[in-house]
Protein backbone atom coordinates (compact mmCIF):
# COMPACT_ATOMS: atom_id res chain seq x y z
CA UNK A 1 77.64 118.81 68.50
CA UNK A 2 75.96 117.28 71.74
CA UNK A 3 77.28 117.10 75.14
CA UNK A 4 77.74 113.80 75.03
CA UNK A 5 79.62 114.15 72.05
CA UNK A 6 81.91 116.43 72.95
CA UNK A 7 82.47 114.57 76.46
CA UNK A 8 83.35 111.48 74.43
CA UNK A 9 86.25 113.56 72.45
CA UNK A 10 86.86 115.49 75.23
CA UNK A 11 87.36 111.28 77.47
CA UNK A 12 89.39 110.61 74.37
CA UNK A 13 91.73 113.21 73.38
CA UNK A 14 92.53 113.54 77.45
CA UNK A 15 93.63 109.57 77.69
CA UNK A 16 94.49 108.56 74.32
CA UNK A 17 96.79 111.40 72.22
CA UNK A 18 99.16 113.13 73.22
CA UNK A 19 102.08 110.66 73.89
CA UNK A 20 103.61 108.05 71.96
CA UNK A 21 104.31 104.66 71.61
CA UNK A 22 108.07 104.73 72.96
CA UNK A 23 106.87 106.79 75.70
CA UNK A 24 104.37 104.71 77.42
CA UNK A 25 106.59 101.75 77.15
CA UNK A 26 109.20 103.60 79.37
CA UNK A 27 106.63 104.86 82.07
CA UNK A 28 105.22 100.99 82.20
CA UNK A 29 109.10 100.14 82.07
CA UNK A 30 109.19 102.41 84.84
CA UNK A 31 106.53 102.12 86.75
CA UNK A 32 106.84 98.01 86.73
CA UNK A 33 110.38 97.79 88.13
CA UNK A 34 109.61 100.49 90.25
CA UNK A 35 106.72 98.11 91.83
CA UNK A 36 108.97 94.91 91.73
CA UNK A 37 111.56 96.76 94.15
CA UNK A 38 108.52 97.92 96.13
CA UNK A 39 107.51 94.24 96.67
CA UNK A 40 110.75 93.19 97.25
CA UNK A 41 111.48 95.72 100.21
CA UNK A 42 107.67 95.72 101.56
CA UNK A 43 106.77 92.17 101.82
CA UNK A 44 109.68 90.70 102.54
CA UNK A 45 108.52 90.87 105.91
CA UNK A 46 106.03 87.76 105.70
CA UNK A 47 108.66 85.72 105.61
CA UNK A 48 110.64 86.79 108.97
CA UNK A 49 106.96 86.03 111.17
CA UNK A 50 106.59 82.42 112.70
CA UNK A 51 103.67 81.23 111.91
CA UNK A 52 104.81 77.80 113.77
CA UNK A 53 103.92 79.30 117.49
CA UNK A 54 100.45 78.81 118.75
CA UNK A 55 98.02 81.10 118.05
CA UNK A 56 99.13 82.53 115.29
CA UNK A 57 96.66 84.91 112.59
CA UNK A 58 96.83 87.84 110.55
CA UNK A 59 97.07 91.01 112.32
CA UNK A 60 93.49 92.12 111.52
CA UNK A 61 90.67 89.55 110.96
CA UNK A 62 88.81 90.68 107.74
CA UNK A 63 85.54 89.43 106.77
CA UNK A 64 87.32 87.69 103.47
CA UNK A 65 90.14 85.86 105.10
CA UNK A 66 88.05 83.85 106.85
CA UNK A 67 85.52 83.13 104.03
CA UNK A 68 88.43 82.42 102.23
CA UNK A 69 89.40 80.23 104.65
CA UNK A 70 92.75 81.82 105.38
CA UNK A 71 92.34 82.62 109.06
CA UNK A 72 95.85 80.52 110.00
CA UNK A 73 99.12 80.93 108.29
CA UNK A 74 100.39 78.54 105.51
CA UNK A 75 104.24 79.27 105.41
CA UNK A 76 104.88 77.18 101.77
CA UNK A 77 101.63 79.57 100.82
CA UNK A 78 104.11 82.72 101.17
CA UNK A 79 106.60 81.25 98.95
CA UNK A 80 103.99 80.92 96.50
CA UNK A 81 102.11 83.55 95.96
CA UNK A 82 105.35 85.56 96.34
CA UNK A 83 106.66 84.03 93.05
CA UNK A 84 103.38 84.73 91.59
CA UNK A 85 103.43 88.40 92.54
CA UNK A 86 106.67 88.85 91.29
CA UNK A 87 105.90 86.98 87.95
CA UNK A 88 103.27 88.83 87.55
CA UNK A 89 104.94 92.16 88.07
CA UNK A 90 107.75 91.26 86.05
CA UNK A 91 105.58 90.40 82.97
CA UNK A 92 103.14 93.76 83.73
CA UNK A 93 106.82 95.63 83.14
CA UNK A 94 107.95 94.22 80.10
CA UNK A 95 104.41 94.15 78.42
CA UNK A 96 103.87 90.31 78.41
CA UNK A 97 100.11 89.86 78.99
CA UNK A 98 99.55 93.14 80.43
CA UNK A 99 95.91 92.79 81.57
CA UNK A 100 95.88 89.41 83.08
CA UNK A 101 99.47 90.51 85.01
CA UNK A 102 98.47 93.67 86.06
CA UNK A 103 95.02 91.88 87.40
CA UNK A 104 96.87 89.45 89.51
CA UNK A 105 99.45 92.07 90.91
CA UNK A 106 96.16 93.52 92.04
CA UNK A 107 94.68 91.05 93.73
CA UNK A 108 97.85 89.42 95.06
């Protein structure tokens, strides 16, 4: 047997056996509702700022707000992409299109 051969089983018995189904459910159960109260209690704060007095930005430009255009607040924006992040969390934790939620939580 090759090294790479052996570093494939090694890759594969290390991430894939060892724990079952039931298991991994709970720990994405877990982790998931874990991470919704997270974004409950962390972010929460976006929508105590006042983006209404003059002025206003982000507290440290960043190259890809403003090529995303995002340099001023958009209060309905918040509200938004809020309910997105916690859609997407939500659905991440129960195992409804895992890979597309856990994606958006991400970039959210």
């Amino acid at each position: 047997m090759n090294l790479a051969e052996r570093a494939r089983r090694g890759w594969n018995s290390f991430f894939f056996t060892g724990f079952s189904v039931e298991s991994l459910g709970l720990l994405r159960l877990y982790f998931g509702f874990g991470l919704l109260f997270f974004h409950v209690t962390q972010f929460f704060t976006f929508f105590e700022q006042d983006p209404l007095r003059p002025g206003f930005v982000y507290f440290e430009r960043v190259w890809y707000i403003s090529a995303l255009g995002l340099e001023r607040d958009l209060p309905g924006l918040h509200w938004l992409l809020f309910a997105l992040l916690m859609a997407a969390t939500f659905t991440m934790a129960v195992g409804k299109w895992t890979r597309p939620s856990i994606a958006t939580v991400l970039v959210l």
